[in-house]
N, C-alpha and C. Protein backbone atom coordinates (compact mmCIF):
# COMPACT_ATOMS: atom_id res chain seq x y z
N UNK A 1 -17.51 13.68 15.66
CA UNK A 1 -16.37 13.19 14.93
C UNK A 1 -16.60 11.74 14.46
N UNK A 2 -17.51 11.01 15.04
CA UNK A 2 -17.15 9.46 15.16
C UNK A 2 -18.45 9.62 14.04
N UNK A 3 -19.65 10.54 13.37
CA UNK A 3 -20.55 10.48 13.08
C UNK A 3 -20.15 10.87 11.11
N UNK A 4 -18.80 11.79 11.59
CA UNK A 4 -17.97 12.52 10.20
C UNK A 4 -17.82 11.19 9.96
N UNK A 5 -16.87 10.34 10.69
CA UNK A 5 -15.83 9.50 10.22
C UNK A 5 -16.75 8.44 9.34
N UNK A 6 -17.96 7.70 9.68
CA UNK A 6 -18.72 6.76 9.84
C UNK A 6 -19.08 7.06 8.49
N UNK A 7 -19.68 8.27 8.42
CA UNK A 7 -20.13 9.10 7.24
C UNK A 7 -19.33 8.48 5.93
N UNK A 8 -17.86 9.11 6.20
CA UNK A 8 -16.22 8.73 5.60
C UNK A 8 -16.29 7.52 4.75
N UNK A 9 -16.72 6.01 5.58
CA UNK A 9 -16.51 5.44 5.46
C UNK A 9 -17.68 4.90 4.54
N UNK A 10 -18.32 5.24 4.64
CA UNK A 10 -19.98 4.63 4.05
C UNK A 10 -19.91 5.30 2.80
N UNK A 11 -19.15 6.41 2.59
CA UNK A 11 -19.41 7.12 1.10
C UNK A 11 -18.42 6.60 0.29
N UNK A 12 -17.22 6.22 0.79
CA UNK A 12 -16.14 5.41 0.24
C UNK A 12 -16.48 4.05 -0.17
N UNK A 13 -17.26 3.76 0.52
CA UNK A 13 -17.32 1.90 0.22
C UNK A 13 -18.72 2.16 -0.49
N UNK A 14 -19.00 3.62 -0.80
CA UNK A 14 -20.45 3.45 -1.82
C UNK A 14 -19.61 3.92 -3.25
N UNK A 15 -18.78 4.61 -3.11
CA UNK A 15 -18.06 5.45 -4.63
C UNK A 15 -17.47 3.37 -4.98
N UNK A 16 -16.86 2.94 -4.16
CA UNK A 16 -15.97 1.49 -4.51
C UNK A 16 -16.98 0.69 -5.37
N UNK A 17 -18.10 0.51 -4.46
CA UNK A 17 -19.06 -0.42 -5.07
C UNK A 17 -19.70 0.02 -6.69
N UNK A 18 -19.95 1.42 -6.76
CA UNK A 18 -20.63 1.48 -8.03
C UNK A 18 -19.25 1.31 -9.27
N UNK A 19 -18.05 2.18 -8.67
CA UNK A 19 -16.89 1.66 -9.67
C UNK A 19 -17.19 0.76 -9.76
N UNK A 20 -17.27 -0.03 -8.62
CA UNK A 20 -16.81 -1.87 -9.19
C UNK A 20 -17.77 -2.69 -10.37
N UNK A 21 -19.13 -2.12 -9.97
CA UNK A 21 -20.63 -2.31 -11.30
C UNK A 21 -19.90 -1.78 -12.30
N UNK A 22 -19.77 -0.12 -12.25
CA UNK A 22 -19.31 -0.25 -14.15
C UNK A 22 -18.09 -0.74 -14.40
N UNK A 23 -17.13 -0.94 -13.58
CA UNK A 23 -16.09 -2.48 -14.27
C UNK A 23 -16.37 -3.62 -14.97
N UNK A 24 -17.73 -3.43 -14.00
CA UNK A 24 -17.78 -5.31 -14.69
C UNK A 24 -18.81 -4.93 -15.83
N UNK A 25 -19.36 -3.88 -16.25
CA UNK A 25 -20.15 -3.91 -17.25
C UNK A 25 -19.72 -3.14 -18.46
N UNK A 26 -18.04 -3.09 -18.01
CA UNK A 26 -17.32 -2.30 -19.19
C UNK A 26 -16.66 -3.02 -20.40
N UNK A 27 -17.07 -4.42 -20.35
CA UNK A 27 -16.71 -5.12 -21.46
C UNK A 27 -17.85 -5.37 -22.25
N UNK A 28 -18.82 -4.63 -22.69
CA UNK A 28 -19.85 -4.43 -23.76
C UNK A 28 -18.96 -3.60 -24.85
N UNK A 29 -19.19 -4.49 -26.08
CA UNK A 29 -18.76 -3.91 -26.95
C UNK A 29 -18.66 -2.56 -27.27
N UNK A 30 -17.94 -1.61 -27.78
CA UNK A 30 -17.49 0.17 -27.77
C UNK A 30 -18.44 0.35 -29.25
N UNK A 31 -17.85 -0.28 -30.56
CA UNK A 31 -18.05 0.45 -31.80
C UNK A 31 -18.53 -0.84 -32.55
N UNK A 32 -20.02 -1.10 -33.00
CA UNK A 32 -20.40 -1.78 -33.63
C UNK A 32 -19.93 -1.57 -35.18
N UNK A 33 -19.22 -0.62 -35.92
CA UNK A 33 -18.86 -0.67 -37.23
C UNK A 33 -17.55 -2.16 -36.74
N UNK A 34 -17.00 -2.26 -35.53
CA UNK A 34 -15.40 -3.04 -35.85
C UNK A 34 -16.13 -4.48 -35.81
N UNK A 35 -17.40 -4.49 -35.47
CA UNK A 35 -17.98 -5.77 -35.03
C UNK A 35 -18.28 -6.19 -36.11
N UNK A 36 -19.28 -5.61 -37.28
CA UNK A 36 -19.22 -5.36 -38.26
C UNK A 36 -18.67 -5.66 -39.45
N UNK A 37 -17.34 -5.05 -39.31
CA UNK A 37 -15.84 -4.96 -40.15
C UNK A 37 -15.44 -6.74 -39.62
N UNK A 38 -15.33 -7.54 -38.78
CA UNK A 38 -15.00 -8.09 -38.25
C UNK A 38 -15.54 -9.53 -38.88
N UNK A 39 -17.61 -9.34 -38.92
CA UNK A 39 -17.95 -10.32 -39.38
C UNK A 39 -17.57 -10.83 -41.15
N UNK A 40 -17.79 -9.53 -41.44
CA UNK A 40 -17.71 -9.47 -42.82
C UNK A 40 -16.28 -9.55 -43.25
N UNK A 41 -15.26 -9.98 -42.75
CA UNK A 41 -13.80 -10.70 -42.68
C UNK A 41 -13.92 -12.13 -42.75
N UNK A 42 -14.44 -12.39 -41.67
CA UNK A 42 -14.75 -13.91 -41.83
C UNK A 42 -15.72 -14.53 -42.62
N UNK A 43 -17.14 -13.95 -42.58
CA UNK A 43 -17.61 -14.38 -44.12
C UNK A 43 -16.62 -14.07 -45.85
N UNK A 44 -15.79 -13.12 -45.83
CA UNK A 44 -15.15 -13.19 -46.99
C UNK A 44 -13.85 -14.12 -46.85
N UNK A 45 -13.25 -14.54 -45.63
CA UNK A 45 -12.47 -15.89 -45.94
C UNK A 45 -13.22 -17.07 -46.32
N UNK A 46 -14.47 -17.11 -45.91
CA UNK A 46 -15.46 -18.67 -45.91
C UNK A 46 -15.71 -18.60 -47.68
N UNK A 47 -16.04 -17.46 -48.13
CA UNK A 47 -16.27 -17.01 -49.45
C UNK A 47 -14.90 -18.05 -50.30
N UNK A 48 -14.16 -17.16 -49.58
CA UNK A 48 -12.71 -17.76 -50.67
C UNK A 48 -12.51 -18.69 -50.53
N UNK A 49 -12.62 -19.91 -49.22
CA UNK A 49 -12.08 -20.85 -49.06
C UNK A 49 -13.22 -21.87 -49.73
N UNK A 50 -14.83 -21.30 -49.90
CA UNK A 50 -15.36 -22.36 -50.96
C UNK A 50 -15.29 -22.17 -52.30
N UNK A 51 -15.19 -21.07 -52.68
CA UNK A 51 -14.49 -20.44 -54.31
C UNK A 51 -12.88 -21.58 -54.32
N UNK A 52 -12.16 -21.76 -53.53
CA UNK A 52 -10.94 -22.51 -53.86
C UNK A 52 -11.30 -24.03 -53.69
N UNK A 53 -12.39 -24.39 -52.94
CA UNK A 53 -13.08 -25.93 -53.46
C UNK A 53 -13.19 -26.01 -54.61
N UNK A 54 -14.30 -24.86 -54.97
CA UNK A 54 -14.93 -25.37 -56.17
C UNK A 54 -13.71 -25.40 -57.30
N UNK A 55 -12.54 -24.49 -57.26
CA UNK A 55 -11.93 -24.38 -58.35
C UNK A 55 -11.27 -26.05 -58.07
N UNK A 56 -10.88 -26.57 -56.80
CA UNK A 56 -10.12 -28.42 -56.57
C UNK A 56 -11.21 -29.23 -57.51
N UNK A 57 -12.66 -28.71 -57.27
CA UNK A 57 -13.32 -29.72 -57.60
C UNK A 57 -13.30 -29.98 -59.33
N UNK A 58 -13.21 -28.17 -59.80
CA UNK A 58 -13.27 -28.23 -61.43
C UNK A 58 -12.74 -28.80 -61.60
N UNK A 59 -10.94 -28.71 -61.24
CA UNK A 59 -9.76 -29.42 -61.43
C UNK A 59 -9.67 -30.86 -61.85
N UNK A 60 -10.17 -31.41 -60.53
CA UNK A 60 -10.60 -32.64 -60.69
C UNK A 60 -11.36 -33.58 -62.25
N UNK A 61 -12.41 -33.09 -61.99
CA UNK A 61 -13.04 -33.13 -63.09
C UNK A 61 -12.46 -33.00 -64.55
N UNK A 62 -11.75 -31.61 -64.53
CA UNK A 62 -10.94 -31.58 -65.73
C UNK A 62 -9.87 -32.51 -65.74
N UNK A 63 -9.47 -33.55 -65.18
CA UNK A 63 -8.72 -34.26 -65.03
C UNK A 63 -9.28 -35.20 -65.40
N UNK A 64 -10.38 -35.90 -64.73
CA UNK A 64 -10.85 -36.89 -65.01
C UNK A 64 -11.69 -36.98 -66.29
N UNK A 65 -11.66 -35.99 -66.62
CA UNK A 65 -12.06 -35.73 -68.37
C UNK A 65 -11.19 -36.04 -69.19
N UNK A 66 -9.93 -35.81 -69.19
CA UNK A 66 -8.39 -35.72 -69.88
C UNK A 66 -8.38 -37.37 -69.84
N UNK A 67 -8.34 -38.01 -68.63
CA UNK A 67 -7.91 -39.07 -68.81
C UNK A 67 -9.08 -40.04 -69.50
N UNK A 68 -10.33 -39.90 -69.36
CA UNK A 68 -11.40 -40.21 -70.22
C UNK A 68 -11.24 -40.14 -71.59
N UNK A 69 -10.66 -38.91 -72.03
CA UNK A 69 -10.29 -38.56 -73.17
C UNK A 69 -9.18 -39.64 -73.96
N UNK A 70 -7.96 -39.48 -73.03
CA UNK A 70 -7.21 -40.66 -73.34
C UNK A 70 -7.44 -42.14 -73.50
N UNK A 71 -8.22 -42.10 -72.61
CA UNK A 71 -9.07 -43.76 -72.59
C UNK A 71 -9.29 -44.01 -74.15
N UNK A 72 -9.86 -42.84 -74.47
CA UNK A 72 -10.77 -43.31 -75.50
C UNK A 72 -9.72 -43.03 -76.98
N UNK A 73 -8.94 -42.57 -76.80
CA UNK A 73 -8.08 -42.49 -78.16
C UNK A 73 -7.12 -43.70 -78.23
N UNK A 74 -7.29 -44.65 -77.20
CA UNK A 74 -6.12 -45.94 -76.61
C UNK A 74 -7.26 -47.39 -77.50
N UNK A 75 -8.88 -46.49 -77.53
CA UNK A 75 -9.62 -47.49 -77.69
C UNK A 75 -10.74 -48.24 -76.85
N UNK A 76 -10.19 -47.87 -75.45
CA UNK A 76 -11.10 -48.16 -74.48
C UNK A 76 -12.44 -47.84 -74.46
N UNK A 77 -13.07 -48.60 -73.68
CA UNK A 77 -15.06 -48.40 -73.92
C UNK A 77 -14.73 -47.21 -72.24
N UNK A 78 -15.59 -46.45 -72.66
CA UNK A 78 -16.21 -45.03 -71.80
C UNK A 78 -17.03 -45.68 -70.73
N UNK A 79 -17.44 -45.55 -69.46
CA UNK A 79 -17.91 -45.93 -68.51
C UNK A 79 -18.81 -45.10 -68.59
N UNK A 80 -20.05 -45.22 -68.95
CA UNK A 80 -21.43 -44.07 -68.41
C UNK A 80 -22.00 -44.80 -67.53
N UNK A 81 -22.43 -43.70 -66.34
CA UNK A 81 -23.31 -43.99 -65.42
C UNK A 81 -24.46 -43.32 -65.58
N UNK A 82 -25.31 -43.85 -65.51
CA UNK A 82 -27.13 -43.25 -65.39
C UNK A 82 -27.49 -43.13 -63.98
């Protein structure tokens, strides 16, 4: 009886232990398409958010053209830089 029990106990605390291994090795990613789907989200915000620079930067520029423009219908000398 004491050889059942012993038995009992040793197969229980062997089923515990290997659960407890694949617990801890159950946070490996499941489905590489969401990983995937995931990166290619964030490269297409980085996309847009330098596509919306460049459009501040045209802006700019077209601005500072306009007022160049004006400069020069007031009479003012044009500033070139080399």
């Amino acid at each position: 009886m004491s050889k059942l029990l012993s038995l009992l106990i040793a197969a229980t605390l062997a089923t515990v232990s290997a659960g407890a291994f694949a617990m801890s090795h159950g946070g490996a990613p499941k489905d590489e398409k969401k990983m995937e789907e995931k990166t290619a989200d964030t490269k297409d915000m980085k996309m847009d958010e330098k596509k919306m620079d460049e459009k501040k930067m045209d802006e700019k520029k077209m601005d500072e053209k306009k007022m160049d423009d004006k400069k020069d219908m007031k009479g003012e000398k044009k500033k070139t830089t080399y």
